[in-house]
Protein backbone atom coordinates (compact mmCIF):
# COMPACT_ATOMS: atom_id res chain seq x y z
CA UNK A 1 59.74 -19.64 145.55
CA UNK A 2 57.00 -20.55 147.76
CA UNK A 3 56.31 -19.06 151.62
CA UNK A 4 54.35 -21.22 153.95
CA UNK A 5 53.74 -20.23 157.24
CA UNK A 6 51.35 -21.78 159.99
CA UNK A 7 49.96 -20.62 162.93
CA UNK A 8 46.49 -22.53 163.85
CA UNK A 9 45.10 -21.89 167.60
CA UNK A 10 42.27 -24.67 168.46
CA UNK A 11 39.45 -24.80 166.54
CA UNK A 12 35.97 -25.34 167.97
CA UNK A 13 32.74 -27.51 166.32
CA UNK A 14 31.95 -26.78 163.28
CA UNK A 15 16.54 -6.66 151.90
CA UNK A 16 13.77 -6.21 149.80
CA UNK A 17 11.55 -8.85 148.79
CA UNK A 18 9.66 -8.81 145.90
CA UNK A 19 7.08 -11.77 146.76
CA UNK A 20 7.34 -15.09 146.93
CA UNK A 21 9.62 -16.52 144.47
CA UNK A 22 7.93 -18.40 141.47
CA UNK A 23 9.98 -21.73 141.73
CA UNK A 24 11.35 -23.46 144.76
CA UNK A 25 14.25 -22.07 145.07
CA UNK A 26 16.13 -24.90 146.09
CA UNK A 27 14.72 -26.80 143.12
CA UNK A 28 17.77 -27.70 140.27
CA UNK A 29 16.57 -25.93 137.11
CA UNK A 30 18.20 -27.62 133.97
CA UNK A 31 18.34 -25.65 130.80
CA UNK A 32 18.69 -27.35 127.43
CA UNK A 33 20.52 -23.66 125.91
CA UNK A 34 23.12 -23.93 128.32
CA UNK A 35 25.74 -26.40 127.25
CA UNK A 36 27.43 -28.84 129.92
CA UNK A 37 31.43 -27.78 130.23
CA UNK A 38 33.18 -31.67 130.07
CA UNK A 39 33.24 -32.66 133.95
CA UNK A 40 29.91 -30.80 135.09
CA UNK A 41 27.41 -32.85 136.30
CA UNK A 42 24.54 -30.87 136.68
CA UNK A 43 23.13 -27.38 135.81
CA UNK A 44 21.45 -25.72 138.50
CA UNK A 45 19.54 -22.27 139.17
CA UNK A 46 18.44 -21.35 142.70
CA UNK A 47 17.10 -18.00 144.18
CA UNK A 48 18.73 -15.36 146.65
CA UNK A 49 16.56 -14.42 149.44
CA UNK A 50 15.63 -11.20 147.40
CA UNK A 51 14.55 -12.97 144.12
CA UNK A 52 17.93 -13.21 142.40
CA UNK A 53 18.25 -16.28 140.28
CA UNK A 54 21.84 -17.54 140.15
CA UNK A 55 23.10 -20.10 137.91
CA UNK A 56 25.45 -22.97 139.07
CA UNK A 57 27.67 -26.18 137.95
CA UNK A 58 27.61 -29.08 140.13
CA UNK A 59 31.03 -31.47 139.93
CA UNK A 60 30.98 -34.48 141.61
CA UNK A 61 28.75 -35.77 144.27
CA UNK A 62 28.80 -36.61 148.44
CA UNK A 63 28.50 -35.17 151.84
CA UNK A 64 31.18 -32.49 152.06
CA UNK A 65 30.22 -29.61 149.57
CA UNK A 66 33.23 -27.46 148.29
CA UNK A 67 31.37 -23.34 147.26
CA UNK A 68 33.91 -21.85 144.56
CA UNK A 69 33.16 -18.06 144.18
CA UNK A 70 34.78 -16.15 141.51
CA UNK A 71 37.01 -12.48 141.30
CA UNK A 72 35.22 -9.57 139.55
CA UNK A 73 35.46 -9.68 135.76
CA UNK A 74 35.48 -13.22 135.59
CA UNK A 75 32.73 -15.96 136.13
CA UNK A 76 32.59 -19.28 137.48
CA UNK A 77 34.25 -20.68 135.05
CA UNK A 78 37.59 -19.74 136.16
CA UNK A 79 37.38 -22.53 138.93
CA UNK A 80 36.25 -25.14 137.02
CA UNK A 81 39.46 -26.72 136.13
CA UNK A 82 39.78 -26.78 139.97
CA UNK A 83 36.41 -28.11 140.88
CA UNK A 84 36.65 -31.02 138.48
CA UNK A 85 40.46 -31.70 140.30
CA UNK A 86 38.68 -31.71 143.80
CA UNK A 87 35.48 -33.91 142.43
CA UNK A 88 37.93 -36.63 141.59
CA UNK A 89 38.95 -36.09 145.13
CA UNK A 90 35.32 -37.68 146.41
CA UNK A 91 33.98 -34.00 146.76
CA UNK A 92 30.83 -32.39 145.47
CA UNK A 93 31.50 -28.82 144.24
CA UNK A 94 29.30 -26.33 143.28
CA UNK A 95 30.37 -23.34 141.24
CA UNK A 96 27.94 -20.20 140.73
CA UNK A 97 27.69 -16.75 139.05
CA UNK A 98 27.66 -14.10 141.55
CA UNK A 99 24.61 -12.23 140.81
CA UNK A 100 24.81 -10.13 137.02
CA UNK A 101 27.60 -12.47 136.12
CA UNK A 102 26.80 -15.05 132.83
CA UNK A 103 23.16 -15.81 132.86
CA UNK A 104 22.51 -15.05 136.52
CA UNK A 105 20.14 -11.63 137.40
CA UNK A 106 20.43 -8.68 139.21
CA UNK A 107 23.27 -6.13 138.99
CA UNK A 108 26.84 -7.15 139.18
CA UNK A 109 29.33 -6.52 142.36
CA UNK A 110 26.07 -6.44 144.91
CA UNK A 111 24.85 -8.05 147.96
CA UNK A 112 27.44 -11.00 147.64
CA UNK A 113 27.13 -11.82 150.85
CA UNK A 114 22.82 -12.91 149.61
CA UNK A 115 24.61 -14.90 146.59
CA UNK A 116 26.47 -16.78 148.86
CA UNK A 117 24.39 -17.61 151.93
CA UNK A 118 21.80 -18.92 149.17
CA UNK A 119 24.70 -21.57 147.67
CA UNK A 120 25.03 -22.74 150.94
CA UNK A 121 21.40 -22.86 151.63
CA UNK A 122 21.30 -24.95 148.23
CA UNK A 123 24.21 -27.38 149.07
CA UNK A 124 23.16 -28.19 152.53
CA UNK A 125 19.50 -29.24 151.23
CA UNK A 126 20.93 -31.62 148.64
CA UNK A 127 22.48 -33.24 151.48
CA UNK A 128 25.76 -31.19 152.46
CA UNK A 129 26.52 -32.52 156.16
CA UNK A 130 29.86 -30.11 155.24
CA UNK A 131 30.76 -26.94 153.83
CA UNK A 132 34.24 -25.32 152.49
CA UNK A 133 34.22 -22.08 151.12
CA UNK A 134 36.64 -20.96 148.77
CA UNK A 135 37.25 -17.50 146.62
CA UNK A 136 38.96 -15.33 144.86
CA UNK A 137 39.75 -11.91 145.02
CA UNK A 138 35.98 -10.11 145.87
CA UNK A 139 35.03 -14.07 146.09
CA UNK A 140 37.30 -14.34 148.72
CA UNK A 141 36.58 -10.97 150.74
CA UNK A 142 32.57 -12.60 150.65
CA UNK A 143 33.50 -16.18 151.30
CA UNK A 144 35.63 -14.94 154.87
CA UNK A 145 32.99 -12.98 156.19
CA UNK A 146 30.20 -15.11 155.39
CA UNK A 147 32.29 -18.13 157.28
CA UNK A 148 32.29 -16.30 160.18
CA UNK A 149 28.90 -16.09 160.64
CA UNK A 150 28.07 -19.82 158.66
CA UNK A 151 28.73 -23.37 160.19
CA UNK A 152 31.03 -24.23 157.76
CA UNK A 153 34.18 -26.34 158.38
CA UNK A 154 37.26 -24.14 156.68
CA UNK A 155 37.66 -20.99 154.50
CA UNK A 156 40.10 -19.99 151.77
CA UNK A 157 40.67 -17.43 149.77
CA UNK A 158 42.83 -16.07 146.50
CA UNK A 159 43.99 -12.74 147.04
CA UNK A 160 41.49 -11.36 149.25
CA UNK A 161 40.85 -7.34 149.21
CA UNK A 162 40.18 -6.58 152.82
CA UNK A 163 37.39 -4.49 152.30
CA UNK A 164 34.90 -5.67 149.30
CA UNK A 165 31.97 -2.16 149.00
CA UNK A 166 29.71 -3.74 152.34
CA UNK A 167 32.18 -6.74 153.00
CA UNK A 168 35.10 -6.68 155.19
CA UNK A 169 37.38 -9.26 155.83
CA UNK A 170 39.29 -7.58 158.89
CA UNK A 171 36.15 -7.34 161.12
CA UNK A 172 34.97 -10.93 159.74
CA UNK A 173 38.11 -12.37 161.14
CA UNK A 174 38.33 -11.38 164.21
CA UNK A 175 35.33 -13.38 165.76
CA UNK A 176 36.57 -16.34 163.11
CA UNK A 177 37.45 -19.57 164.98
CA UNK A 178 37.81 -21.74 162.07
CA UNK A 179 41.05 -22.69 159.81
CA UNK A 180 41.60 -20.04 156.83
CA UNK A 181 44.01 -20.38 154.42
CA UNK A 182 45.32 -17.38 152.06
CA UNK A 183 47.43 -17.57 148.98
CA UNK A 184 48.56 -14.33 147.19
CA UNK A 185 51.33 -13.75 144.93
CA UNK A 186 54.48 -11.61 145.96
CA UNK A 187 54.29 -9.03 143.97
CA UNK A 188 50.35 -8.55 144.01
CA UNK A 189 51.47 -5.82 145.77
CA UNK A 190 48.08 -4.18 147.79
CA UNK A 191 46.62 -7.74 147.67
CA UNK A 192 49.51 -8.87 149.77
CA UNK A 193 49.57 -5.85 151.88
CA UNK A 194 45.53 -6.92 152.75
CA UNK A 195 46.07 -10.67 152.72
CA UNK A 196 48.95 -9.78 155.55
CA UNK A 197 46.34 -7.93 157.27
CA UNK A 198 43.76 -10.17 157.72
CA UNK A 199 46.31 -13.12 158.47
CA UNK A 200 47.48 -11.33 161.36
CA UNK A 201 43.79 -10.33 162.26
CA UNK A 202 42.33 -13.90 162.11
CA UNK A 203 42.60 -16.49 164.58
CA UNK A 204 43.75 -19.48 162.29
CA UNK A 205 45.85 -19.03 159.39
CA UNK A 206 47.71 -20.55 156.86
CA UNK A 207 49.50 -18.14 154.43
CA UNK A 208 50.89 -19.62 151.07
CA UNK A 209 53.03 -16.79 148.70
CA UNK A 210 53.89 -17.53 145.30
CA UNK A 211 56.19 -15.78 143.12
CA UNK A 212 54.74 -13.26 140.70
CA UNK A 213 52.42 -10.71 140.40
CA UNK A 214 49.16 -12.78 139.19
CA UNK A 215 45.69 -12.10 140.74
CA UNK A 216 43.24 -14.52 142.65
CA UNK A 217 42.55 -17.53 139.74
CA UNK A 218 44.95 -15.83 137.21
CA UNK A 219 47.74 -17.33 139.71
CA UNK A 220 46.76 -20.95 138.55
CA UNK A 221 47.95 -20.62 134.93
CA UNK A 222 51.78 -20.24 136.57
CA UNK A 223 51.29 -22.33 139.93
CA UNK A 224 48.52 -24.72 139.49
CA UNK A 225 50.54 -27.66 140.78
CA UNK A 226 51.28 -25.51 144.54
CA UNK A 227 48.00 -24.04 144.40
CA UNK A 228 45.94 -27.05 143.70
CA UNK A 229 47.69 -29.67 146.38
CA UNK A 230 47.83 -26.84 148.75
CA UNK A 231 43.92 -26.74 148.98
CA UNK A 232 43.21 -30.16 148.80
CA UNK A 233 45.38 -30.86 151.32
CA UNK A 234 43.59 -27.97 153.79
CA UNK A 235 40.19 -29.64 152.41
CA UNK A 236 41.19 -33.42 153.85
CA UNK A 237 42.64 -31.88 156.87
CA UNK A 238 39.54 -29.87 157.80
CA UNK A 239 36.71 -32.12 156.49
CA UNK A 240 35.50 -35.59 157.77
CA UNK A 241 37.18 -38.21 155.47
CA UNK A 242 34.02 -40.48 156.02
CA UNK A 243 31.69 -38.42 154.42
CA UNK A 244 33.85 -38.37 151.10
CA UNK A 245 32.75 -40.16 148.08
CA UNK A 246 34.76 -42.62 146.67
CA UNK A 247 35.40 -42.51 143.35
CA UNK A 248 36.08 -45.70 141.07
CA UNK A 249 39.03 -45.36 138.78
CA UNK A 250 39.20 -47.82 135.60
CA UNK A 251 42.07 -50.34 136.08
């Protein structure tokens, strides 16, 4: 069973430092120890504003950049079955480690909100001209309130906590003038309860329930198909369809 409801109003337009870093941080840093997953194009490593080095996969390539943030206890590589789908699509997609996740530094479950605003920083100076952002679970608390504040074109997010330690969704949303779109499962039951409560906080929604009780990427193993052409289809409405690459196919 799948629940979609609409409701869009119009949209308009889209710490401590500890010196200056030793790299550019905006600089790609390709490592020779860390093996390519199939469909990654590039290996990249780019600094936080307080001297965090994150590691990232880069899938595809264009002018409308697709940020993939990942749920506590997992990594990055939990969207990358996703991010190759979408980079077939003719978008360029950048997955990261949040900060003391896989080989990035600093300590785990802090200051997402300085992961994030640094992967946008990075995507817009390879030549961005447009941002999604898209999470799950603590991902997806960081990605809403950081699009509130960002020029970036849409938001979504997997079963979003409403309140993340220093993040909050509910007061993110309610200056939020661009489209969001949450998915949660049924039976997730206090990530329902909070995905309910930001929908009806937020300007802009699109709500899509599946059945089940599985949690931000974990709903993918049982709904992939719905979950998949559901944000595709919110990433070609909300993006500029002239900025996408175009990808050759083999006859």
């Amino acid at each position: 069973m799948i629940i979609l409801s609409i409701t869009y109003l119009p949209i308009t337009a889209c710490a401590s430092d500890d010196g200056p870093p030793e790299v550019d941080p905006l600089t790609p840093f390709i490592s020779e120890d860390f093996a390519k997953a199939p469909g990654v194009d590039e290996i990249v490593r780019f600094r936080t504003e307080d001297s965090e080095d994150l590691w990232g996969s880069v899938f595809g390539s264009g002018e409308i950049a697709v940020i993939l943030t990942h749920m506590r206890g997992r990594d990055q590589t939990s969207w990358f079955p996703f991010a190759r789908f979408i980079a077939e699509s003719g978008y360029k997609v950048l997955t990261f480690d949040f900060r003391g996740y896989g080989k990035s530094t600093g300590i785990k479950d802090t200051r997402m909100d300085r992961d994030l605003e640094a992967a946008i920083a990075y995507m817009r100076a390879k030549g961005a001209q447009q941002v999604v952002l898209i999470g799950a679970s603590m991902g997806g608390t960081a990605v809403i309130e950081l699009a509130s504040e960002s020029q970036v074109q849409g938001v979504a997010a997997l079963s979003p906590p409403a309140e993340f330690g220093r993040i909050n969704a509910l007061t993110a949303v309610e200056s939020m003038v661009i489209p969001l779109l949450l998915i949660v499962s049924e039976n997730d039951y206090q990530y329902y309860s909070d995905a309910r409560k930001i929908e009806s906080a937020a300007a802009a929604t699109q709500f899509l329930v599946v059945e089940g009780q599985q949690h931000g990427t974990n709903m993918i193993a049982e709904h992939r198909n719905e979950i998949f052409a559901n944000l595709l289809a919110f990433l070609d409405r909300w993006t500029d369809d002239r900025l996408l690459t175009t990808v050759q196919t083999e006859s």
